[in-house]
N, C-alpha and C. Protein backbone atom coordinates (compact mmCIF):
# COMPACT_ATOMS: atom_id res chain seq x y z
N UNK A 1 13.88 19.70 0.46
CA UNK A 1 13.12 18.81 -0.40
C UNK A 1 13.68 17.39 -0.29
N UNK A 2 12.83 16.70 -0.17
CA UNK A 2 13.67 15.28 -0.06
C UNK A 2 13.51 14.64 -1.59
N UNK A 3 14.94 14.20 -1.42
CA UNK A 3 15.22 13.43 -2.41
C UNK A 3 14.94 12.24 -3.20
N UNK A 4 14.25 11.36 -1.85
CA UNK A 4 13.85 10.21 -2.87
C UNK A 4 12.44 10.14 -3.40
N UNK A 5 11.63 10.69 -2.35
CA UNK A 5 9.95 10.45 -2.94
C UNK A 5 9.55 11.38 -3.54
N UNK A 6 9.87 12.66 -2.86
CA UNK A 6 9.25 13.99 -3.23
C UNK A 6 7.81 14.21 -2.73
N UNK A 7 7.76 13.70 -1.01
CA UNK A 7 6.61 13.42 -0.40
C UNK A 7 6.59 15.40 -0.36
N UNK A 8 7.74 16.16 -0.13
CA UNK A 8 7.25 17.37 0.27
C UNK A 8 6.78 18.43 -0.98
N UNK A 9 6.71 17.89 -2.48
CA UNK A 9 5.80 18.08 -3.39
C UNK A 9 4.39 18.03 -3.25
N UNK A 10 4.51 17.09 -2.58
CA UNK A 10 2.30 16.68 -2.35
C UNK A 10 1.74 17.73 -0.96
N UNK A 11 0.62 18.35 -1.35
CA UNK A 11 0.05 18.93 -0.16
C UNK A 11 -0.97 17.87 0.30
N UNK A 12 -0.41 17.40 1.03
CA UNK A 12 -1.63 16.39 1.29
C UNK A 12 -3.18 17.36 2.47
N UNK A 13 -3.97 16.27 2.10
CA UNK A 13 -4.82 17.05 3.60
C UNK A 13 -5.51 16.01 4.81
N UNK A 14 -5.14 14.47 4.43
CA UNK A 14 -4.98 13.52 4.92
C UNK A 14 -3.85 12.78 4.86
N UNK A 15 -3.51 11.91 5.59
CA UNK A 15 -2.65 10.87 6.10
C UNK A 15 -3.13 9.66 6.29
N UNK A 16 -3.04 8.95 5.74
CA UNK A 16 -3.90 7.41 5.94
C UNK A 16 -2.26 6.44 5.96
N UNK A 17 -2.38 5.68 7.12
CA UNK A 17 -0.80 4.77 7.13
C UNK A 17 -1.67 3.53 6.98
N UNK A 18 -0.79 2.56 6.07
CA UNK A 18 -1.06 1.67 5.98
C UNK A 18 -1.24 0.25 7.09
N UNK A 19 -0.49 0.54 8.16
CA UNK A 19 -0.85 0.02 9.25
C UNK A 19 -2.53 -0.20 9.91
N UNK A 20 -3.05 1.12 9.68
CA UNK A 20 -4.16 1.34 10.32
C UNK A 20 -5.27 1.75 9.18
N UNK A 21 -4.96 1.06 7.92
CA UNK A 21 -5.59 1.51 6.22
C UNK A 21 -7.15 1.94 6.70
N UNK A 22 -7.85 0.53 7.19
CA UNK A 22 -9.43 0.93 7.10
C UNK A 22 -9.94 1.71 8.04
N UNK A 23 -9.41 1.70 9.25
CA UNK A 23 -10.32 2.93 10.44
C UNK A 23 -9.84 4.21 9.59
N UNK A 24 -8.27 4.50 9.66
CA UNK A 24 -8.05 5.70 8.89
C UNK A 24 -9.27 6.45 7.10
N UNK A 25 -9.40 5.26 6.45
CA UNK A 25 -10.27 5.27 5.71
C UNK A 25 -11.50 5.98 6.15
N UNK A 26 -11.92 5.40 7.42
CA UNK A 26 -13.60 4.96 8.06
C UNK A 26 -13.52 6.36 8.20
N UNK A 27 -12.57 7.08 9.03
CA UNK A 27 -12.18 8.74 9.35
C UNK A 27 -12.34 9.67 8.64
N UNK A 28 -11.36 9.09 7.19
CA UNK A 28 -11.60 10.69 6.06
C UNK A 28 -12.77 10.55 5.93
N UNK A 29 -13.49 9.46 5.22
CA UNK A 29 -15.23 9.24 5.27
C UNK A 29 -15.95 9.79 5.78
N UNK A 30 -15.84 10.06 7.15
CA UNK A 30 -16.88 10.19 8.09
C UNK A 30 -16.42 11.65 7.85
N UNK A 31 -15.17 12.37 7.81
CA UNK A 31 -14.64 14.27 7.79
C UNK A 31 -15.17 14.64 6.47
N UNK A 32 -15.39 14.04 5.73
CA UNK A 32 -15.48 14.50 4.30
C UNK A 32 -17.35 14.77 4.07
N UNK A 33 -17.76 13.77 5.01
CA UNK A 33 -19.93 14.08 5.05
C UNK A 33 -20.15 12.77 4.02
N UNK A 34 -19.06 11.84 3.76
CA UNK A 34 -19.46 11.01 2.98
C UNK A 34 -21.12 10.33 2.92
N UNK A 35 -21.65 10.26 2.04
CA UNK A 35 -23.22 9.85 2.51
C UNK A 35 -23.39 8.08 3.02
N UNK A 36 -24.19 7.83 4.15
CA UNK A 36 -23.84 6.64 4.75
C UNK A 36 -24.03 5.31 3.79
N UNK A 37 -24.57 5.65 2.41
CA UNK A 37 -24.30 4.83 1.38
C UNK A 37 -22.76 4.48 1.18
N UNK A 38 -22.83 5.46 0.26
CA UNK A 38 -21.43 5.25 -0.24
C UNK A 38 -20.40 4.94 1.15
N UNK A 39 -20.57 5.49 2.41
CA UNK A 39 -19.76 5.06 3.82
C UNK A 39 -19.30 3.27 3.83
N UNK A 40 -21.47 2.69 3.84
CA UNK A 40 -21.10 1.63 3.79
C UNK A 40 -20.47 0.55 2.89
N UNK A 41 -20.45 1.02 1.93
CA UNK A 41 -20.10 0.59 0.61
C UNK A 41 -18.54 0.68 0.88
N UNK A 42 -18.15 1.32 0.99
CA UNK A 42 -16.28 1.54 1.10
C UNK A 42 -16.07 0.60 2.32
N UNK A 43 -17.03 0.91 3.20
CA UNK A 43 -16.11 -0.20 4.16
C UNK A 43 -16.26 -1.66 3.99
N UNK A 44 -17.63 -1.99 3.68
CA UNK A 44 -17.71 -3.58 3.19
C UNK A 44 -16.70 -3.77 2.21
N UNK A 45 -16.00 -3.09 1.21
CA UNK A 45 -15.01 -3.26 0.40
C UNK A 45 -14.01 -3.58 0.94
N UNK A 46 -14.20 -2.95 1.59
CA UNK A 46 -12.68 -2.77 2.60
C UNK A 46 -12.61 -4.28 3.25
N UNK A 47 -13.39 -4.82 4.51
CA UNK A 47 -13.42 -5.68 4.87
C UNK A 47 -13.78 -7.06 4.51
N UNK A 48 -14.10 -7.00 3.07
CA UNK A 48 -14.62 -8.26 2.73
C UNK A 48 -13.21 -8.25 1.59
N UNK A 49 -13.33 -8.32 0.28
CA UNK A 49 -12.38 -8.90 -0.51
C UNK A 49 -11.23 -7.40 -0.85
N UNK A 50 -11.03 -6.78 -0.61
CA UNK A 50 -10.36 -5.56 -0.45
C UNK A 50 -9.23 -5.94 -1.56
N UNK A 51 -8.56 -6.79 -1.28
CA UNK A 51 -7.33 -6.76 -2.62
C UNK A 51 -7.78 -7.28 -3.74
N UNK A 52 -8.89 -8.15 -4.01
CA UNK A 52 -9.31 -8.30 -5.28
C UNK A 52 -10.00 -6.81 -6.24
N UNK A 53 -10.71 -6.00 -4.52
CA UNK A 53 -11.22 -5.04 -5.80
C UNK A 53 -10.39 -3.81 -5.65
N UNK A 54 -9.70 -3.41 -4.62
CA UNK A 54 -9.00 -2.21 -4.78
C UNK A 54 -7.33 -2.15 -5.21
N UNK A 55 -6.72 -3.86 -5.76
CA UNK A 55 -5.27 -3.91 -6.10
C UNK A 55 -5.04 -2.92 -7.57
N UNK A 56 -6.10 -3.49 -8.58
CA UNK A 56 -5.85 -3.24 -9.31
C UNK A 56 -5.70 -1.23 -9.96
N UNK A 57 -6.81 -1.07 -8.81
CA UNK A 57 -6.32 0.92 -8.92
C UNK A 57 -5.86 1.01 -8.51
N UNK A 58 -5.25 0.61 -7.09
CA UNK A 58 -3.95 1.10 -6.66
C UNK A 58 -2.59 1.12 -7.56
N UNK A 59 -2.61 -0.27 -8.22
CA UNK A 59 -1.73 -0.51 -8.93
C UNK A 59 -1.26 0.96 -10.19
N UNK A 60 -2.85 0.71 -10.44
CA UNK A 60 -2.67 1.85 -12.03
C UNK A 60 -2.29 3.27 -11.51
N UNK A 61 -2.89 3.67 -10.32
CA UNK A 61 -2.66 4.96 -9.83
C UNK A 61 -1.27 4.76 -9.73
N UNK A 62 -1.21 4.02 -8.62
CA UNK A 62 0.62 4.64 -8.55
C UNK A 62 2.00 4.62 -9.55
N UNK A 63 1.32 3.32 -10.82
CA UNK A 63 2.30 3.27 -11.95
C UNK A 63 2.35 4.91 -12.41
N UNK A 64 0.78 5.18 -12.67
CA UNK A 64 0.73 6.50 -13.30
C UNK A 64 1.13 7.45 -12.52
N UNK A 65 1.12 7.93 -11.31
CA UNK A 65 2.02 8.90 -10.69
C UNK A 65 3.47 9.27 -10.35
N UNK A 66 3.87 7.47 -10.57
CA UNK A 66 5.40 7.58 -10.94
C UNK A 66 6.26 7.45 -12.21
N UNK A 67 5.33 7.90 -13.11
CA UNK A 67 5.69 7.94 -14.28
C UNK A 67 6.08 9.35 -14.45
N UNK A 68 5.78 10.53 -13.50
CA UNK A 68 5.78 11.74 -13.89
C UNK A 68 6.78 11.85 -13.46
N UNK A 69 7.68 13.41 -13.91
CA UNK A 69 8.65 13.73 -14.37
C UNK A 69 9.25 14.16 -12.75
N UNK A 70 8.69 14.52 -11.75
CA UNK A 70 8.87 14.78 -10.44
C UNK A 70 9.47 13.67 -9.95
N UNK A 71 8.53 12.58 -9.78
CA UNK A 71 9.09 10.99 -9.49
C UNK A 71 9.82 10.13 -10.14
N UNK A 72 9.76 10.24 -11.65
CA UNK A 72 10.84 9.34 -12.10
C UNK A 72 11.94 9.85 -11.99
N UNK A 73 12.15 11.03 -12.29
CA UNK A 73 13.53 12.10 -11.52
C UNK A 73 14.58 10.81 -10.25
N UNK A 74 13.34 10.89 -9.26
CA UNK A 74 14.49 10.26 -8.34
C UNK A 74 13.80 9.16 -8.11
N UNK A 75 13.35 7.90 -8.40
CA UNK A 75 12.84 7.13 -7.93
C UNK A 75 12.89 6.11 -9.47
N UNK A 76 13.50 4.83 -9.60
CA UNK A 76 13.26 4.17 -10.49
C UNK A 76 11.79 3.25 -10.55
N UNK A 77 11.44 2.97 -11.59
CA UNK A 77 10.40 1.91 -11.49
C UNK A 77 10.72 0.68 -10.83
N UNK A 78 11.17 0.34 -10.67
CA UNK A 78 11.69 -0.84 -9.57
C UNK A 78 11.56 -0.60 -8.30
N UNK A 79 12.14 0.62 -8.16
CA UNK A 79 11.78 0.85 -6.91
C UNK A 79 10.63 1.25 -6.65
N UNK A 80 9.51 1.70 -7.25
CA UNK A 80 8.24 2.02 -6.84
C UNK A 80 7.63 0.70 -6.92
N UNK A 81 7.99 -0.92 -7.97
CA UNK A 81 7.26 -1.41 -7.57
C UNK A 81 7.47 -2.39 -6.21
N UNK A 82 8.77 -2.64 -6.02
CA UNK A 82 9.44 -2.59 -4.87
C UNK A 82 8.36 -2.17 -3.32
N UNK A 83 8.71 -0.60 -3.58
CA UNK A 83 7.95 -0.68 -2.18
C UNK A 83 6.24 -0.35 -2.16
N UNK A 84 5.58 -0.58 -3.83
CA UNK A 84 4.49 -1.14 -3.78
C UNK A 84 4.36 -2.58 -2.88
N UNK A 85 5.00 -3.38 -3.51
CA UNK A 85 5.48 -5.35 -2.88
C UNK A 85 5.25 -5.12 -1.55
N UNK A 86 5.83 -4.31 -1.12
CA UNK A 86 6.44 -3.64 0.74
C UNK A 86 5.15 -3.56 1.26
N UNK A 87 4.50 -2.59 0.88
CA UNK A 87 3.21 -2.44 1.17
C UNK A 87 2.17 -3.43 1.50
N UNK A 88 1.86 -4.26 0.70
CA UNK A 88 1.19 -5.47 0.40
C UNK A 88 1.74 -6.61 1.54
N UNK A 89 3.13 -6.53 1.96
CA UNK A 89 3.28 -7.23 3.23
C UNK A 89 2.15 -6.36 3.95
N UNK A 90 2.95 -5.48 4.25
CA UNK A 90 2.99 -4.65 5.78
C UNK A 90 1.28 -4.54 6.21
N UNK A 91 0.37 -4.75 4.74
CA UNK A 91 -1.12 -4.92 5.16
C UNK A 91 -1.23 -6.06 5.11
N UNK A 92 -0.64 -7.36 5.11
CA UNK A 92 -0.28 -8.59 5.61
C UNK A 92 -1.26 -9.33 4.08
N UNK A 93 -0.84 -9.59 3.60
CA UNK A 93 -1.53 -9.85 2.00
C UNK A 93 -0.42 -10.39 1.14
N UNK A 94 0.95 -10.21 1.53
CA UNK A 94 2.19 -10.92 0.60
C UNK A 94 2.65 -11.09 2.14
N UNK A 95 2.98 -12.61 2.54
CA UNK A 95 4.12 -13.32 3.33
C UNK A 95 5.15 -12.26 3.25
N UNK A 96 5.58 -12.03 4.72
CA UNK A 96 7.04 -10.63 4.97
C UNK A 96 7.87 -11.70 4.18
N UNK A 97 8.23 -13.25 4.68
CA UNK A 97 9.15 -14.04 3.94
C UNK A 97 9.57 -14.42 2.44
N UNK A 98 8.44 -13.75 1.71
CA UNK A 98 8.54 -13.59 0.54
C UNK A 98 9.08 -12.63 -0.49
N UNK A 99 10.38 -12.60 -1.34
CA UNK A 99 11.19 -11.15 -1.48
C UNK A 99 10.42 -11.16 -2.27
N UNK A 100 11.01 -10.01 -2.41
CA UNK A 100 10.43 -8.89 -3.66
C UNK A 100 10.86 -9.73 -5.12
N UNK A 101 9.88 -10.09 -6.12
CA UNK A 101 10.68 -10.70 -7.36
C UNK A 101 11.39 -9.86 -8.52
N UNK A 102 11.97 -9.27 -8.02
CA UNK A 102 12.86 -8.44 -8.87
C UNK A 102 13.04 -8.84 -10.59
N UNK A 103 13.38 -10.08 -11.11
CA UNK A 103 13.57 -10.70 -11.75
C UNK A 103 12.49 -10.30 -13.29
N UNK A 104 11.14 -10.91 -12.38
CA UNK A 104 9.73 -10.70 -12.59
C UNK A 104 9.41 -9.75 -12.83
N UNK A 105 9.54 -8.55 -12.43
CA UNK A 105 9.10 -7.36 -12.14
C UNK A 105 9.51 -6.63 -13.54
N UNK A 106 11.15 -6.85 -13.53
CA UNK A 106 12.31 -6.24 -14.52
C UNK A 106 12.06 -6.87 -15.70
N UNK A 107 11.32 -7.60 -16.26
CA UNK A 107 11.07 -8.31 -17.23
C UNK A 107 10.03 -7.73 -17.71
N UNK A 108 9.04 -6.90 -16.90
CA UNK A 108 8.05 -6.38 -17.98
C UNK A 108 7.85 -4.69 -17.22
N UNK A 109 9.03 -4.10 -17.17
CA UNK A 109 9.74 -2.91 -17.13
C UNK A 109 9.16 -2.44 -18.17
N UNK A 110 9.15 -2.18 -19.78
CA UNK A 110 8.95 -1.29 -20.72
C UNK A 110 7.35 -1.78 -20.89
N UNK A 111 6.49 -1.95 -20.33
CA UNK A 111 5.14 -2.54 -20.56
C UNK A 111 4.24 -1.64 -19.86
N UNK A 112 4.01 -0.83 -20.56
CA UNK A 112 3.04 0.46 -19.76
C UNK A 112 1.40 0.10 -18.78
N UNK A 113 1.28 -1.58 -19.04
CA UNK A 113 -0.12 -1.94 -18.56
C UNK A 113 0.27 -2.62 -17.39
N UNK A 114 -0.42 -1.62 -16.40
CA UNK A 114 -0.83 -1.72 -14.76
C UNK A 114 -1.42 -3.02 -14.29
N UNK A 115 -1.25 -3.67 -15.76
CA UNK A 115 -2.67 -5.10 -14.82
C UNK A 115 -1.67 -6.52 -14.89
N UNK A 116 -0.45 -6.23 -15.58
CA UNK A 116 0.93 -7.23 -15.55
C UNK A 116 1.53 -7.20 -13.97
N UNK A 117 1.43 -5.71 -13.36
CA UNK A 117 1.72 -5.94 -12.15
C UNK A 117 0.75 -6.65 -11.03
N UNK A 118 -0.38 -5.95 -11.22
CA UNK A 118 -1.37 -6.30 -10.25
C UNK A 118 -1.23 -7.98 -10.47
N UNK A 119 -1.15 -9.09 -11.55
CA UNK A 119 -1.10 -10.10 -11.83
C UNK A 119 -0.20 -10.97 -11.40
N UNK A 120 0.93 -10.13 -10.82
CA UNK A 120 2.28 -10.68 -10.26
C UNK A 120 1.42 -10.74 -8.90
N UNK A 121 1.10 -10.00 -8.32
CA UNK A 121 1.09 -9.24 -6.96
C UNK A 121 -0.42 -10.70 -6.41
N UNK A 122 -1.03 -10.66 -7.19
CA UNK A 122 -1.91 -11.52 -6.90
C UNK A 122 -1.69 -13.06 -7.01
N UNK A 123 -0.98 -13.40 -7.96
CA UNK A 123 -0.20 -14.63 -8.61
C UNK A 123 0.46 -14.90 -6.82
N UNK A 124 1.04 -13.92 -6.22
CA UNK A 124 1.42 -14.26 -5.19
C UNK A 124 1.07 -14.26 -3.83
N UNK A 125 -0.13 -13.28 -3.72
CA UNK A 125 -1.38 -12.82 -3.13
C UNK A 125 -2.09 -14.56 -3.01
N UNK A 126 -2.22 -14.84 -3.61
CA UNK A 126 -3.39 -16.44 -3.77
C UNK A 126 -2.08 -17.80 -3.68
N UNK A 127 -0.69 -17.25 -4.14
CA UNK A 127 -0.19 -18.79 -3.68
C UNK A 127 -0.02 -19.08 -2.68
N UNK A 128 0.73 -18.02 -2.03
CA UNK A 128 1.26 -17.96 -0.36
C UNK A 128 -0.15 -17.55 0.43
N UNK A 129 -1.16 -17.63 0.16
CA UNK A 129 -2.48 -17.26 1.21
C UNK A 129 -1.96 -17.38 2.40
N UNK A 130 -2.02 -16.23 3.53
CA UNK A 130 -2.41 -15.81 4.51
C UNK A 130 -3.88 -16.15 5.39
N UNK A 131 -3.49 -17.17 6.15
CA UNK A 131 -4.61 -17.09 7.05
C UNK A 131 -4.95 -15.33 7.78
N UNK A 132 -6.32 -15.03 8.30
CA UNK A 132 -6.58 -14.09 8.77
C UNK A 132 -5.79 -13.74 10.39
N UNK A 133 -5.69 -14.71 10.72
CA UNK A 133 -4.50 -14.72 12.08
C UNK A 133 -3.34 -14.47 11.39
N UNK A 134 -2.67 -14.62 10.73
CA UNK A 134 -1.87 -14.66 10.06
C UNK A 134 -1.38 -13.37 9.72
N UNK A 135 -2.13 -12.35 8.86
CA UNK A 135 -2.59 -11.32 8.08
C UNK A 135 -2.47 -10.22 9.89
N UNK A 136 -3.12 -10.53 10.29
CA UNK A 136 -3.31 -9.65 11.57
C UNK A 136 -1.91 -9.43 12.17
N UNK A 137 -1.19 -11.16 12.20
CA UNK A 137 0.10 -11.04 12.86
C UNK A 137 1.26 -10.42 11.98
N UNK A 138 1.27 -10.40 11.61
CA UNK A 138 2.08 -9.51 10.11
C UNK A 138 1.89 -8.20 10.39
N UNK A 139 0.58 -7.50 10.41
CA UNK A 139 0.42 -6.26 10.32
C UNK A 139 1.05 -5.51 11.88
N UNK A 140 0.74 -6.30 12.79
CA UNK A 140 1.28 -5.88 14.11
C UNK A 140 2.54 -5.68 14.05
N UNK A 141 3.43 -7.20 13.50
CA UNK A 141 5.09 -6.85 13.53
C UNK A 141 5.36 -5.76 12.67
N UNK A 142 4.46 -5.49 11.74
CA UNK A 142 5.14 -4.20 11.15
C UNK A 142 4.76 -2.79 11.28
N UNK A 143 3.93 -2.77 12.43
CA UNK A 143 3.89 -1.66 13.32
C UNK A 143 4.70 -1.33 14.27
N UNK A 144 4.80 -2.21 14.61
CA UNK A 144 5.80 -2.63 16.00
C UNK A 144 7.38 -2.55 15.62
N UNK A 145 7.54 -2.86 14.51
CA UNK A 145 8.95 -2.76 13.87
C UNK A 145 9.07 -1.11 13.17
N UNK A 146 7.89 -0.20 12.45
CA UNK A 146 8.33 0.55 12.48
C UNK A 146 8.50 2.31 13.35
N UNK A 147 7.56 2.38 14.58
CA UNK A 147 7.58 2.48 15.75
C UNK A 147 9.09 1.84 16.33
N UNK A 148 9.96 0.89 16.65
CA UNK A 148 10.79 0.60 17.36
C UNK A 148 12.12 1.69 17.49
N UNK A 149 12.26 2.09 18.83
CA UNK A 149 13.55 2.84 18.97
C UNK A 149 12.89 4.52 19.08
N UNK A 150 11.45 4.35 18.59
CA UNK A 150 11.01 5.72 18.70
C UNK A 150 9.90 5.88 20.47
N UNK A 151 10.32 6.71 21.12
CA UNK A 151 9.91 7.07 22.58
C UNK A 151 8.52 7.07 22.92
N UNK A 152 8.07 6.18 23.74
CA UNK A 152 6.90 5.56 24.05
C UNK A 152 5.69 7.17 24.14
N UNK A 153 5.61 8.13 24.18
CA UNK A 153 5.45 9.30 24.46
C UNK A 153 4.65 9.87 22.71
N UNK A 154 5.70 9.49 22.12
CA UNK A 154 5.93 10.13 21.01
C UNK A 154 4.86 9.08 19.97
N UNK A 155 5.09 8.05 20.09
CA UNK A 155 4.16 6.82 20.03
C UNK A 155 2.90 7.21 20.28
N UNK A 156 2.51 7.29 21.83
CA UNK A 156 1.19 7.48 21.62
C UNK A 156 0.40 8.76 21.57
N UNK A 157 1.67 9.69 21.39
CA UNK A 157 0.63 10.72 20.69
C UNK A 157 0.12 10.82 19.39
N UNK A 158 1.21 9.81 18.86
CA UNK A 158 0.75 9.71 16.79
C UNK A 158 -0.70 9.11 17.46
C-alpha cells in the first residue's frame, strides 16, 4: 500500500495524465458511448475557457476527497493543495516559475469553502497569464521532465 496517496485504494478504470488531459478526456468519451452532444460540449469546454469553468470542481472535488479519513491519514492539506498548484503548472495555466504560496494557502487552512482556493489559483491564473505558446511550452517541459531517465522503449509504449 503506498503511503502517501493511497492511489492503491482507488480502483480506477481510467487513467487520464494530465499531460495529455483533453485527448485522454476525448477517449473515455468516445469508450463510455458518450452521446455526440454532450461529446461536443466537453470538448469545447475543454478547449475554449477550461479553467474558468472546470477549476472550480476540481477544486471542491479534491478538497472533498482529501478530507476523508484514508487521505488525511497520510497526506496534509497543504500538501494536497500543493500538488493541486503542481498540477495547474504542468497543464501550463500557473508559470512553473511561480512557487507554490504556502503562506496564502496556510492562512485559510481551517476554512472548509473550496472557492477561497480556486480564488488563489485564479488570482494567479490571470496575473501571470500565459501566452498559448507559452502554455504549450510548459506542458512539453513537463512531459519531457517527467519521462526523463526512463528508456525510450518504455516511453513509447505508455
Amino acid at each position: 500500500m503506498c503511503s502517501i496517496c493511497g492511489s492503491c485504494e482507488v480502483n480506477a478504470r481510467y487513467i487520464i495524465k494530465q499531460e495529455t488531459f483533453t485527448n485522454d478526456i476525448g477517449v473515455v468519451l468516445q469508450t463510455l458511448n458518450v452521446s455526440s452532444d454532450k461529446y461536443d460540449f466537453v470538448m469545447h469546454t475543454l478547449d475554449g475557457k477550461r479553467i474558468q469553468l472546470s477549476l472550480p470542481g476540481i477544486v471542491a472535488t479534491i478538497l472533498e476527497w482529501s478530507s476523508g479519513d484514508a487521505v488525511s491519514r497520510c497526506m496534509h492539506w497543504a500538501e494536497v493543495t500543493r500538488r493541486k498548484w503542481r498540477s495547474f503548472q504542468i497543464q501550463g495555466y500557473i508559470r512553473r516559475d511561480r512557487g507554490y504560496l504556502q503562506g496564502t494557502f496556510e492562512s485559510i487552512r481551517n476554512n472548509s469553502d473550496p472557492s477561497l482556493v480556486s480564488d488563489i489559483i485564479f488570482a494567479e491564473v490571470f496575473k501571470y497569464t500565459l501566452s498559448s505558446e507559452e502554455r504549450k511550452i510548459q506542458r512539453e517541459n513537463a512531459l519531457k521532465n517527467a519521462y526523463q531517465g526512463i528508456d525510450k522503449d518504455v516511453v513509447d509504449a505508455i
